[in-house]
Structure formats: structure tokens, C-alpha cells
PDB file of N, CA and C in Angstrom:
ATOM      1  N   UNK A   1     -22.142   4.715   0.769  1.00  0.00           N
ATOM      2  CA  UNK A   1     -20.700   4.908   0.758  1.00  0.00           C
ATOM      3  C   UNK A   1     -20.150   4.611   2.151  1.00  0.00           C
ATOM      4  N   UNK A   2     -19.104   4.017   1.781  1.00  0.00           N
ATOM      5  CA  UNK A   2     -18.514   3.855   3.373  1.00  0.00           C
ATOM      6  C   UNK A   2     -18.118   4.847   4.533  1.00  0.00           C
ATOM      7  N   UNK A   3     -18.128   4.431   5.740  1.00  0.00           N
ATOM      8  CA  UNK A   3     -17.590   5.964   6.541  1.00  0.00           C
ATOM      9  C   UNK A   3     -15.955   4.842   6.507  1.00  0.00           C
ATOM     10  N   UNK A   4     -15.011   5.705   6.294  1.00  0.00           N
ATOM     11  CA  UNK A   4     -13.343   5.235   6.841  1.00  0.00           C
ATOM     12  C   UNK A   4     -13.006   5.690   7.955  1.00  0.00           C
ATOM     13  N   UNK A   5     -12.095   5.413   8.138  1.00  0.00           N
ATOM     14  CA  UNK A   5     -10.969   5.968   9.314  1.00  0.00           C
ATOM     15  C   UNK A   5      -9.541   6.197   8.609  1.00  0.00           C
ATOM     16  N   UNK A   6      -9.279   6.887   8.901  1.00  0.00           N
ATOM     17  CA  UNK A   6      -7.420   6.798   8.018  1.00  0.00           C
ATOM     18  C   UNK A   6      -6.304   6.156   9.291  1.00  0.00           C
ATOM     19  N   UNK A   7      -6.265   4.871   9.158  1.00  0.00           N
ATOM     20  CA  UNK A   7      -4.896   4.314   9.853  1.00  0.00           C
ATOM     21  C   UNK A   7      -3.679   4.734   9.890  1.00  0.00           C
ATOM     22  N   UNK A   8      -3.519   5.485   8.364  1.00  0.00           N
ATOM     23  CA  UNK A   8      -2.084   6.062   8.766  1.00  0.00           C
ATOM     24  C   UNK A   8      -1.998   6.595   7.227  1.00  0.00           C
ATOM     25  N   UNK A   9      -0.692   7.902   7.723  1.00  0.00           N
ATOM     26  CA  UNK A   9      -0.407   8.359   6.169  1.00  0.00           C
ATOM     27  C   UNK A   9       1.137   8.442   6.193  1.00  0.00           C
ATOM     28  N   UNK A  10       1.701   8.015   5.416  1.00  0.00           N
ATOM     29  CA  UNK A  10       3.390   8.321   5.290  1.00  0.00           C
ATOM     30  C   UNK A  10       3.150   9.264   3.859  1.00  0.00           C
ATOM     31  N   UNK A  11       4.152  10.353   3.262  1.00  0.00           N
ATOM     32  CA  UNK A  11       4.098  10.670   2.271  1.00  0.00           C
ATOM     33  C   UNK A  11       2.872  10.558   1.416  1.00  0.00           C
ATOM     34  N   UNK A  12       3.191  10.611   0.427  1.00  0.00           N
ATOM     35  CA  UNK A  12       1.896  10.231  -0.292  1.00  0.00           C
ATOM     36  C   UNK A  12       0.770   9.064  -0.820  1.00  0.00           C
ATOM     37  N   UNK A  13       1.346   8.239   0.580  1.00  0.00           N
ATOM     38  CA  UNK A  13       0.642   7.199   0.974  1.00  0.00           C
ATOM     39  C   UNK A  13      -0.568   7.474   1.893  1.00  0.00           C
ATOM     40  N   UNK A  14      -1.891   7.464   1.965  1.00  0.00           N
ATOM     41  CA  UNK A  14      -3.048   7.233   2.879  1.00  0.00           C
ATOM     42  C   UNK A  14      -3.469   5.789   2.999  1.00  0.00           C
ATOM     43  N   UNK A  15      -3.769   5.377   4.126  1.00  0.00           N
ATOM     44  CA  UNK A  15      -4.646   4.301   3.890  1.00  0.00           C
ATOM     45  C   UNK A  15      -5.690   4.380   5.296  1.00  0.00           C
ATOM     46  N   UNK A  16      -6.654   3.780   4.390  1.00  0.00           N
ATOM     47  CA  UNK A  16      -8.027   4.288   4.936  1.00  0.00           C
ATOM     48  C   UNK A  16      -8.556   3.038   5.506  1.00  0.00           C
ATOM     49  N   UNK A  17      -9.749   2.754   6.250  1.00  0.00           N
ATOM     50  CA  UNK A  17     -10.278   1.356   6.094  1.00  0.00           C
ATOM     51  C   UNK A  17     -12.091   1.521   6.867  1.00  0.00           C
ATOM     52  N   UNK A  18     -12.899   0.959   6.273  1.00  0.00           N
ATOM     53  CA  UNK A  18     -14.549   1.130   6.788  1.00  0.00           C
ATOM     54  C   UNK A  18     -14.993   0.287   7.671  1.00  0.00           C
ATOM     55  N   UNK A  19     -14.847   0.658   8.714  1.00  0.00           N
ATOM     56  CA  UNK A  19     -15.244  -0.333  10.437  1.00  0.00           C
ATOM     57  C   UNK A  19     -16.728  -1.251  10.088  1.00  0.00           C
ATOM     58  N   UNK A  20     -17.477  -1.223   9.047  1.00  0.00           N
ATOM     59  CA  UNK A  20     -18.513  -1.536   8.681  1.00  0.00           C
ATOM     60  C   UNK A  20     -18.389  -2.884   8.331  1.00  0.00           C
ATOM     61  N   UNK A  21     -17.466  -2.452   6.639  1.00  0.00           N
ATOM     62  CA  UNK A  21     -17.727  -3.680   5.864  1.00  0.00           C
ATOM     63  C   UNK A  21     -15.672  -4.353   5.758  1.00  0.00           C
ATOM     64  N   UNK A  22     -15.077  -3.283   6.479  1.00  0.00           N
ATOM     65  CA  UNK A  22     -13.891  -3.885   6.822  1.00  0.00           C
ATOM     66  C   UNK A  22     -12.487  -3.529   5.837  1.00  0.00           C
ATOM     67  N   UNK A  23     -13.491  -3.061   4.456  1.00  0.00           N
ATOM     68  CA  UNK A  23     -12.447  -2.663   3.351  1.00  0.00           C
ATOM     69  C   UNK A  23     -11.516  -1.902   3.638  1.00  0.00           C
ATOM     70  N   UNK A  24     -10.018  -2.074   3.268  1.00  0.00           N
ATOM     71  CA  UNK A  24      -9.301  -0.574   3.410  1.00  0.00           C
ATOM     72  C   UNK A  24      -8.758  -0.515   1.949  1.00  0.00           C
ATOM     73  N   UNK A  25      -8.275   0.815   1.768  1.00  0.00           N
ATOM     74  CA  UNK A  25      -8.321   1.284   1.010  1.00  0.00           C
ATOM     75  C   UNK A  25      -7.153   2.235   1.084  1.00  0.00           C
ATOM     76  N   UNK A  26      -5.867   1.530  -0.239  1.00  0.00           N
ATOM     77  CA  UNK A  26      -4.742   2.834   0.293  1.00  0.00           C
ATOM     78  C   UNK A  26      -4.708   3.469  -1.144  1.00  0.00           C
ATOM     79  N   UNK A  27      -4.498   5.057  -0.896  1.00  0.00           N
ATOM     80  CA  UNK A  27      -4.711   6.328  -1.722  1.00  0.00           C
ATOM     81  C   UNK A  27      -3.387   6.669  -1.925  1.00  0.00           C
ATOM     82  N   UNK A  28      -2.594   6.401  -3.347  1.00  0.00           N
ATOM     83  CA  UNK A  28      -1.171   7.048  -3.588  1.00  0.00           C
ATOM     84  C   UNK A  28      -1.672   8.212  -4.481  1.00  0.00           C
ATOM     85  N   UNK A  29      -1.326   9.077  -4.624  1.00  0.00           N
ATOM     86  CA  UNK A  29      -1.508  10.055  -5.547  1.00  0.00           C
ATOM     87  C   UNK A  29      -2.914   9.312  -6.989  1.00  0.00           C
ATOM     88  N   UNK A  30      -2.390   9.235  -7.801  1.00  0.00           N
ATOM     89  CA  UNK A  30      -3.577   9.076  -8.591  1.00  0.00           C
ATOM     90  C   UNK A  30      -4.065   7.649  -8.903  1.00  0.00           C
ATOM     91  N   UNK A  31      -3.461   6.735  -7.941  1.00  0.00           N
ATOM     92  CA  UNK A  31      -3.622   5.314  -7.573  1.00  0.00           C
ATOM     93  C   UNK A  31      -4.947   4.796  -6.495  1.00  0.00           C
ATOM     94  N   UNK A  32      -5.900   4.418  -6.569  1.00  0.00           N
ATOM     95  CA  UNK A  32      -6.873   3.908  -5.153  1.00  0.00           C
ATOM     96  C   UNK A  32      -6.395   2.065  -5.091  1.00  0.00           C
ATOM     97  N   UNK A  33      -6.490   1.950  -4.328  1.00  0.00           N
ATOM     98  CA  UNK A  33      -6.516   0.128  -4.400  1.00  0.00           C
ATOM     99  C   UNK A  33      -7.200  -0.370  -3.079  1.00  0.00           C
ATOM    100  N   UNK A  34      -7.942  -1.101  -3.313  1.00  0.00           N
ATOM    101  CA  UNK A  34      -9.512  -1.558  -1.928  1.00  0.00           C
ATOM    102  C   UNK A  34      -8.850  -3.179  -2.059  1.00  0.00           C
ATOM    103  N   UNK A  35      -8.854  -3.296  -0.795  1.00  0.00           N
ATOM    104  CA  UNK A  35      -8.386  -4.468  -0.440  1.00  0.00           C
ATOM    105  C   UNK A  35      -9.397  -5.588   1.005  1.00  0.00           C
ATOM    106  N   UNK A  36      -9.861  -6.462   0.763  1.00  0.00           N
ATOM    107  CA  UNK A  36     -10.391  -6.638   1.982  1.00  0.00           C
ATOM    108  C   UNK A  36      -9.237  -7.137   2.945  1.00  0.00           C
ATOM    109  N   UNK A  37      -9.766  -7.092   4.428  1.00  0.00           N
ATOM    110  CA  UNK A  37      -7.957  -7.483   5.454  1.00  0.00           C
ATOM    111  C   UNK A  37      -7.239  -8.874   4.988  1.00  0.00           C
ATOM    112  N   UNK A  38      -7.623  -9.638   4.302  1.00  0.00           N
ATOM    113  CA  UNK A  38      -6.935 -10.812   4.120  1.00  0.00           C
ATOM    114  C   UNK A  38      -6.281 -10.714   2.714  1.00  0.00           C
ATOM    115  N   UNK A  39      -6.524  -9.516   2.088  1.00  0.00           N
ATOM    116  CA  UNK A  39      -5.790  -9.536   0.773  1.00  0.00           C
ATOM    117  C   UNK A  39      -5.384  -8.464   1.033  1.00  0.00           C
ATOM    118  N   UNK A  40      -5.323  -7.448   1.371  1.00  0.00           N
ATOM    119  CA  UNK A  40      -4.617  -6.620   2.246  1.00  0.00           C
ATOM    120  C   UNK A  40      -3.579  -6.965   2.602  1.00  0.00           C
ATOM    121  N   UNK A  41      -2.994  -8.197   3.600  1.00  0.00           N
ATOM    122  CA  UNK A  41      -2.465  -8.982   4.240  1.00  0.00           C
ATOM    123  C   UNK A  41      -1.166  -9.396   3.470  1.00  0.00           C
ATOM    124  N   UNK A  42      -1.723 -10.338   2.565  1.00  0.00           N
ATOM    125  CA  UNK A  42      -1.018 -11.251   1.243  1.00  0.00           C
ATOM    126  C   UNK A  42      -0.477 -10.237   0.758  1.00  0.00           C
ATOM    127  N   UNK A  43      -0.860  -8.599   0.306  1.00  0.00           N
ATOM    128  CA  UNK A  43      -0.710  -7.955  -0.340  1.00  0.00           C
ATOM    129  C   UNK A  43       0.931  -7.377  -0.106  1.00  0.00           C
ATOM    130  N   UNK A  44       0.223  -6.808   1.278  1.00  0.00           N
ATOM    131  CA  UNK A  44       1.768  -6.005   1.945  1.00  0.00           C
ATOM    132  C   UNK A  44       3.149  -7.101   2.034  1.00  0.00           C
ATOM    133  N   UNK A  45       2.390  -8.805   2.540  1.00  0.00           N
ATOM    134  CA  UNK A  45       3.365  -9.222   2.933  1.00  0.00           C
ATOM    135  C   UNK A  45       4.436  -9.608   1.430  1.00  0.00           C
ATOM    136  N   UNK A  46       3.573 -10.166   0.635  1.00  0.00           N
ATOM    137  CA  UNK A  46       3.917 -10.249  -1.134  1.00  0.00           C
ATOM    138  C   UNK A  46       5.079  -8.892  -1.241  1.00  0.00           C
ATOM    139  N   UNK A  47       4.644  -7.384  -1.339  1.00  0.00           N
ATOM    140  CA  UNK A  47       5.563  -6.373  -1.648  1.00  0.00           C
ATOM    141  C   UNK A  47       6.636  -6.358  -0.287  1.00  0.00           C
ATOM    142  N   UNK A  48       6.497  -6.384   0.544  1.00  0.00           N
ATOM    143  CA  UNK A  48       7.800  -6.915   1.365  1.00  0.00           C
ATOM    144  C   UNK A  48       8.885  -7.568   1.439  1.00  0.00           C
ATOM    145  N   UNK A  49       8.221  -8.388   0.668  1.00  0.00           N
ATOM    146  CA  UNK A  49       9.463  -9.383   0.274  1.00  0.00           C
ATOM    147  C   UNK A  49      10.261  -9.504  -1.431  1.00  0.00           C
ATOM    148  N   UNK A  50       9.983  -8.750  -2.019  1.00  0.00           N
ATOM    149  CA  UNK A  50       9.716  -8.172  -2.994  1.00  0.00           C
ATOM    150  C   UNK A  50      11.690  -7.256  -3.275  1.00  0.00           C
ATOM    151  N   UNK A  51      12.619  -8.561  -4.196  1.00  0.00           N
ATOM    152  CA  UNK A  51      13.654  -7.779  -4.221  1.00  0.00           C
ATOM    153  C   UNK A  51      13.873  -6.387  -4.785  1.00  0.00           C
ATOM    154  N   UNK A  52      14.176  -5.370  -4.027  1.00  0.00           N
ATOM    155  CA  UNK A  52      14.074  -3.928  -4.406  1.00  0.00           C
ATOM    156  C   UNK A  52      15.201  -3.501  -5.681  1.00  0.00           C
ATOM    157  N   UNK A  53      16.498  -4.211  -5.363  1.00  0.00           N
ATOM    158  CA  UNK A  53      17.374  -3.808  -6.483  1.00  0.00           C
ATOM    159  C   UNK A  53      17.256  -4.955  -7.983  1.00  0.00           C
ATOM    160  N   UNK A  54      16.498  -6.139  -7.615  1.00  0.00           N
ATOM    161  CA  UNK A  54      16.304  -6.636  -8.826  1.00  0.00           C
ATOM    162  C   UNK A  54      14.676  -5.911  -9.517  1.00  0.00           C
ATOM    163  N   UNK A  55      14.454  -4.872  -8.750  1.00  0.00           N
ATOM    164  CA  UNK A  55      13.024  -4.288  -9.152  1.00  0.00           C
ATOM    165  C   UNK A  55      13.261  -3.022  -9.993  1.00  0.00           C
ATOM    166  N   UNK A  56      14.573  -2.266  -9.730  1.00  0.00           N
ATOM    167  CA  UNK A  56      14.548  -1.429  -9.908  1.00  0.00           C
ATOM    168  C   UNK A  56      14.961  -0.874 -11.669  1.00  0.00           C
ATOM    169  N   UNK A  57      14.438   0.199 -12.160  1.00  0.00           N
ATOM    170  CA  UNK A  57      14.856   0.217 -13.582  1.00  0.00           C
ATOM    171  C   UNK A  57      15.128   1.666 -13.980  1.00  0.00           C
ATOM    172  N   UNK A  58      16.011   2.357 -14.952  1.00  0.00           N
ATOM    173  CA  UNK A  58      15.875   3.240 -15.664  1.00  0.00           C
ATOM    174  C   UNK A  58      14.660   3.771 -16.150  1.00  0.00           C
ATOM    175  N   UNK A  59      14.433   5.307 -15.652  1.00  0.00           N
ATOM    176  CA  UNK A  59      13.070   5.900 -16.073  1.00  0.00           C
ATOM    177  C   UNK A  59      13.805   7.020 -17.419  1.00  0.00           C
ATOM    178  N   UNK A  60      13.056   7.266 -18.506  1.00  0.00           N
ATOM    179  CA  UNK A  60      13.597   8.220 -19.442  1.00  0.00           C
ATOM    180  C   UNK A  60      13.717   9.657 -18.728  1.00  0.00           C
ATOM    181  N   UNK A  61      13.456   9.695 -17.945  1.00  0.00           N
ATOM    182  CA  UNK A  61      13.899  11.085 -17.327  1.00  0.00           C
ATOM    183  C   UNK A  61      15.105  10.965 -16.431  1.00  0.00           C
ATOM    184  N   UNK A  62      15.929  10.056 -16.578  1.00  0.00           N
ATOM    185  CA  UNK A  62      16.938   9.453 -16.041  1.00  0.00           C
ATOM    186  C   UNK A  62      16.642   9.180 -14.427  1.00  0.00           C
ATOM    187  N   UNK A  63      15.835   9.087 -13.798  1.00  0.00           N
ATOM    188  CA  UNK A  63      15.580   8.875 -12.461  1.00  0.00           C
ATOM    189  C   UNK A  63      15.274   6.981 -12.399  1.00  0.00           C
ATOM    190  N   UNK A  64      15.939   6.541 -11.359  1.00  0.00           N
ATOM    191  CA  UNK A  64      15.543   4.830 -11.083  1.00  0.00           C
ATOM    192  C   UNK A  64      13.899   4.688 -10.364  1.00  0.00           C
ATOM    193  N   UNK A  65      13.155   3.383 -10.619  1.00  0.00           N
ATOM    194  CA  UNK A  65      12.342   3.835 -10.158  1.00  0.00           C
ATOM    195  C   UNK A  65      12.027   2.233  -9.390  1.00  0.00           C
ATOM    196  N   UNK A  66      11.191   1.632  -8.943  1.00  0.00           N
ATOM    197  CA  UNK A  66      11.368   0.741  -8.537  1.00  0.00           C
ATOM    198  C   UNK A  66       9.586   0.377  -9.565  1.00  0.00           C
ATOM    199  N   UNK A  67       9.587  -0.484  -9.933  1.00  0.00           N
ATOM    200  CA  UNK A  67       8.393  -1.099 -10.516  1.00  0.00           C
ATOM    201  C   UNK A  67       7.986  -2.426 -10.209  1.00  0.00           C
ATOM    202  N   UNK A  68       6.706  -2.295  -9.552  1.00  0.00           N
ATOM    203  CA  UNK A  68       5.724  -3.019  -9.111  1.00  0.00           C
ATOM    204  C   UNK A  68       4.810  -4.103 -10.235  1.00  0.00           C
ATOM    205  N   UNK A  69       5.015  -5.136 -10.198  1.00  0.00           N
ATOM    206  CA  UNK A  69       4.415  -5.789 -11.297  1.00  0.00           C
ATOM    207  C   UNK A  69       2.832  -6.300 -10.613  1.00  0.00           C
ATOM    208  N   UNK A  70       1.779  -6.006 -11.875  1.00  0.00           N
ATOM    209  CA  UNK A  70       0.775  -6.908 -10.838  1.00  0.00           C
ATOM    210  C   UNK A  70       0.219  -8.298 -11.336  1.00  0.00           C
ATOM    211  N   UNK A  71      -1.056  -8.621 -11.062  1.00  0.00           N
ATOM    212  CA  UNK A  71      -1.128  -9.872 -12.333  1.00  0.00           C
ATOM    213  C   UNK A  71      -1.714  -9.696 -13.642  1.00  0.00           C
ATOM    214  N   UNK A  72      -2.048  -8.205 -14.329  1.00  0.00           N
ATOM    215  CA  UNK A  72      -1.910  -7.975 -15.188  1.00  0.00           C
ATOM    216  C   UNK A  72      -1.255  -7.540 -16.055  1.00  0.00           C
ATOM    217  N   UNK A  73      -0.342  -7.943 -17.024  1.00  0.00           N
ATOM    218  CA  UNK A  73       0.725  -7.792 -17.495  1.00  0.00           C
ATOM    219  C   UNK A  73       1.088  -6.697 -17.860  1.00  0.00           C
ATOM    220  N   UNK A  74      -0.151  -6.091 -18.281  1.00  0.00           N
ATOM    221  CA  UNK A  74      -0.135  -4.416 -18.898  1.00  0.00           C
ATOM    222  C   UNK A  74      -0.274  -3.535 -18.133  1.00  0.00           C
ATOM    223  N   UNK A  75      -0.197  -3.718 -16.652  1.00  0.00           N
ATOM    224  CA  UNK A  75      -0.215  -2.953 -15.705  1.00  0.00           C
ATOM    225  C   UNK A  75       0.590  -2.936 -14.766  1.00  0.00           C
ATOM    226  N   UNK A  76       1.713  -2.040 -14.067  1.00  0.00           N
ATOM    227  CA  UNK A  76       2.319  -2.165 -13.442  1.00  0.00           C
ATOM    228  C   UNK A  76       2.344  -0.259 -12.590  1.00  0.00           C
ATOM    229  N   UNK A  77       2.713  -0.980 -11.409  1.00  0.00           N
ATOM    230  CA  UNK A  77       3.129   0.515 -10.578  1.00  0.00           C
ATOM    231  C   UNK A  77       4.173   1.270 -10.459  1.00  0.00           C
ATOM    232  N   UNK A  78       4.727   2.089 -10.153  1.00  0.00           N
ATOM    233  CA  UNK A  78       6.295   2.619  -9.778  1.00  0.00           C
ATOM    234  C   UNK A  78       6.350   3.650  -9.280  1.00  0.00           C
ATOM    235  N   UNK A  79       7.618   3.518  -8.322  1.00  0.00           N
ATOM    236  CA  UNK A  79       7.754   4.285  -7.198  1.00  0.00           C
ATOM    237  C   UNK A  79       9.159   4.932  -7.079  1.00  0.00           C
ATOM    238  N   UNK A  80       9.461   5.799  -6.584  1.00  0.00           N
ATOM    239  CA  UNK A  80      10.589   6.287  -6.459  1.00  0.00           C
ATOM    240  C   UNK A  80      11.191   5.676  -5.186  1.00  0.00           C
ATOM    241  N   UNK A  81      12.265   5.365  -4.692  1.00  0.00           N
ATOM    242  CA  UNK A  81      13.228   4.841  -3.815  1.00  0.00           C
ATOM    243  C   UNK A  81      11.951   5.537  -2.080  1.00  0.00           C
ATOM    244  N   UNK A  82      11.898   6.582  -2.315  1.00  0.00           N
ATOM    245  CA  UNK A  82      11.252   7.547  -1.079  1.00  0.00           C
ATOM    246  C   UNK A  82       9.743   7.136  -1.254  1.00  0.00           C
ATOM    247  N   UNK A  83       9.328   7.071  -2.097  1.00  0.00           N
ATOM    248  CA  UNK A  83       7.823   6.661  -2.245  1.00  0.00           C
ATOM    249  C   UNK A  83       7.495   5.020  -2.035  1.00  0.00           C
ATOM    250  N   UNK A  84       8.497   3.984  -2.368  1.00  0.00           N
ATOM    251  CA  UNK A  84       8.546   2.586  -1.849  1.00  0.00           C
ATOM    252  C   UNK A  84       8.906   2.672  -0.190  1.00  0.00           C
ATOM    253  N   UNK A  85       9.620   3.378   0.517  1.00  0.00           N
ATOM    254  CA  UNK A  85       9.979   3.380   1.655  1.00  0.00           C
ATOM    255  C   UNK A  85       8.596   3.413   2.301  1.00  0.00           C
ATOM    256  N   UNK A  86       7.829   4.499   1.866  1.00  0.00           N
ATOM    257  CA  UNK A  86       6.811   5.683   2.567  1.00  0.00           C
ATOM    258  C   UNK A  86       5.655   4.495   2.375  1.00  0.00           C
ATOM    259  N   UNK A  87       5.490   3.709   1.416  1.00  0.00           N
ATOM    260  CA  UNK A  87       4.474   2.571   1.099  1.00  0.00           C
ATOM    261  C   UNK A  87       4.812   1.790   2.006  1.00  0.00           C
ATOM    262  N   UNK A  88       5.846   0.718   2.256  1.00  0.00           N
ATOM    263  CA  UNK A  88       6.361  -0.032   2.867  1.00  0.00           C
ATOM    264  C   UNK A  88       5.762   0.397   4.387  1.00  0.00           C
ATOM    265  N   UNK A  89       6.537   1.416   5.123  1.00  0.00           N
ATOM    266  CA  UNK A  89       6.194   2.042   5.865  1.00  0.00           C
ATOM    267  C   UNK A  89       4.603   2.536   6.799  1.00  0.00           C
ATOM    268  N   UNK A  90       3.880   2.463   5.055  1.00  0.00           N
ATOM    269  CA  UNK A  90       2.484   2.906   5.465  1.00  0.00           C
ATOM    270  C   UNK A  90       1.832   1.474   5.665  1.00  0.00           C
ATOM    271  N   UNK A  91       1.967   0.493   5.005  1.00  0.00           N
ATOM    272  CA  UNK A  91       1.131  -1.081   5.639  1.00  0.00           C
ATOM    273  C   UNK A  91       1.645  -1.463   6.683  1.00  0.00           C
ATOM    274  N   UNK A  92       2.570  -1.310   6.834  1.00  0.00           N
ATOM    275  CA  UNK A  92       3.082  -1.690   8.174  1.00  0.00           C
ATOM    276  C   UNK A  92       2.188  -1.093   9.361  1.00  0.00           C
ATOM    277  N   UNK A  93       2.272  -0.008   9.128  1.00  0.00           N
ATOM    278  CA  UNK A  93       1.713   0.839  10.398  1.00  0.00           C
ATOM    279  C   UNK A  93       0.206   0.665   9.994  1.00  0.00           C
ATOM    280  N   UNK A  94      -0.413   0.828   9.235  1.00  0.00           N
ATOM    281  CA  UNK A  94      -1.841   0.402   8.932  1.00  0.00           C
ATOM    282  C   UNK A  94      -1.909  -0.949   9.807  1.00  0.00           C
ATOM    283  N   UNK A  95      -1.554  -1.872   9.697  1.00  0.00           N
ATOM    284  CA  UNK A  95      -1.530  -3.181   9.708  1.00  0.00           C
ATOM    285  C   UNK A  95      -1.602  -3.290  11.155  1.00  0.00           C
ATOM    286  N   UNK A  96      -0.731  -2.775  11.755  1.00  0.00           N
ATOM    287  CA  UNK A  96      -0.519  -2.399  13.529  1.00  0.00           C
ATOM    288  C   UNK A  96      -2.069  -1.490  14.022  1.00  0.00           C
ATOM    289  N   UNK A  97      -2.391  -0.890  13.345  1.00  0.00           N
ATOM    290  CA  UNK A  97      -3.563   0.058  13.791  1.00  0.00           C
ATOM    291  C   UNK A  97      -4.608  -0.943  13.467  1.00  0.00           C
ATOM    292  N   UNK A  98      -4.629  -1.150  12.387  1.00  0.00           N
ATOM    293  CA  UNK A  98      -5.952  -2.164  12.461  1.00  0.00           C
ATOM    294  C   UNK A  98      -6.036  -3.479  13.713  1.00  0.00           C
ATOM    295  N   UNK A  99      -4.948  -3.768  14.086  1.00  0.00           N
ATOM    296  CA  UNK A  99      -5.274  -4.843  15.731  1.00  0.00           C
ATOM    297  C   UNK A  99      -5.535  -3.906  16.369  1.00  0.00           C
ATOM    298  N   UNK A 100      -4.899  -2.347  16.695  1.00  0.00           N
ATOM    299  CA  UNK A 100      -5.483  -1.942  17.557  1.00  0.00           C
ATOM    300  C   UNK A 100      -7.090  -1.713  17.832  1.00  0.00           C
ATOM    301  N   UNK A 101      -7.253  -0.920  16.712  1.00  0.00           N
ATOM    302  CA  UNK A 101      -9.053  -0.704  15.794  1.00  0.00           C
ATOM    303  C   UNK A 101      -9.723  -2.101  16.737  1.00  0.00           C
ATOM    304  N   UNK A 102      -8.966  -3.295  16.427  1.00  0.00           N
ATOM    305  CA  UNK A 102      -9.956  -4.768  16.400  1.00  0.00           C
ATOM    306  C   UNK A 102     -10.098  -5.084  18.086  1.00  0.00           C
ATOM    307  N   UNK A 103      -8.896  -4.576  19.099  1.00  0.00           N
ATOM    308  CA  UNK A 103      -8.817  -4.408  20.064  1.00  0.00           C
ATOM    309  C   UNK A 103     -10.138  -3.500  20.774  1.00  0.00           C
ATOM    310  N   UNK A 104     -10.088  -2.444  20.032  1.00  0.00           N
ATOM    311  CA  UNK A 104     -10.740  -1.571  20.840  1.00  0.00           C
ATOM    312  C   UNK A 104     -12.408  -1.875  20.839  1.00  0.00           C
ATOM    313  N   UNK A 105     -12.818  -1.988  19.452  1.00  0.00           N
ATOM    314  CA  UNK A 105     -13.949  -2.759  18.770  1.00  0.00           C
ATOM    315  C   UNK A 105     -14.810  -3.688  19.417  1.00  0.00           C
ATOM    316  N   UNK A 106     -13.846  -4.836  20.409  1.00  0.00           N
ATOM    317  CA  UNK A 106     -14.375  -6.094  20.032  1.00  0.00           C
ATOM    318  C   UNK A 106     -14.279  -6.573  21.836  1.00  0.00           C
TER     319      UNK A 106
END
């Protein structure tokens, strides 16, 4: 099993990553997703750019939510307005820690 480091946590965002084999790994509540740094990368920069009000939809509990499509059709994510911020937020700063990590490392 890998040893991690946690780069950073916003809300109920963690993201983790293993100085070993390089994987990180961000933890939303009952979500894991392992990414190696170059899809990692594509990943954050892909949801970044990512229009938020053409994303957003009616939840039956009347709350908006913002939904994440992936490339499986039958699968998709969603986030509340505060929980997309706190994501957004958390690769970013992951993303910054890991040059540092590669700085210190190398």
C-alpha cells in the first residue's frame, strides 16, 4: 500500500499523493479518484474550464447542484455551488504543492 502525503484539504475535499509511485489521490466524501500527475493535470485543467452555469441543474430536493459529467455516460458527479468552489480550490493548491514536493525531492 502506498505511504501518501496529503497536499491539501479544502472542505470535503482531501487530496493525497504517494512520493513512491507518484499517484494522487483526491477523497470527496464517498468519492476516491487516483490519478497519475499527468491525468491529474488534464483532469483539473478539463474541470476548470468547465461552464459552471451551463452545468448547473435542479436537484428534487430543490437545491441547484452543479453536475460533473464523466466519460461514462451513466456516471456522473455533483456538487453543491460550496463543494465545486472547495474542489476547484483543492487542485489548485495540490497542484502548487506538488512543485513544491518535486522541488524539495529532487
Amino acid at each position: 500500500m502506498c505511504q501518501t502525503i496529503v497536499l491539501c484539504r479544502k472542505g470535503p475535499t482531501v487530496i493525497s499523493q504517494c512520493m513512491e509511485c507518484k499517484i494522487l489521490n483526491i477523497w470527496l466524501r464517498n468519492l476516491l479518484l487516483n490519478f497519475t500527475p499527468e491525468q491529474f493535470k488534464m483532469f483539473k485543467d478539463f474541470t476548470s474550464q468547465l461552464d459552471v452555469e451551463q452545468s448547473m441543474f435542479p436537484f428534487p430536493d430543490g437545491e441547484e447542484r452543479l453536475v460533473l459529467r464523466t466519460p461514462h455516460s451513466d456516471i456522473c458527479f455533483t456538487f453543491s455551488i460550496t463543494e465545486w468552489e472547495d474542489f476547484q480550490m483543492a487542485m489548485e493548491e495540490a497542484e502548487y504543492m506538488q512543485q513544491v514536493y518535486q522541488l524539495i525531492h529532487h
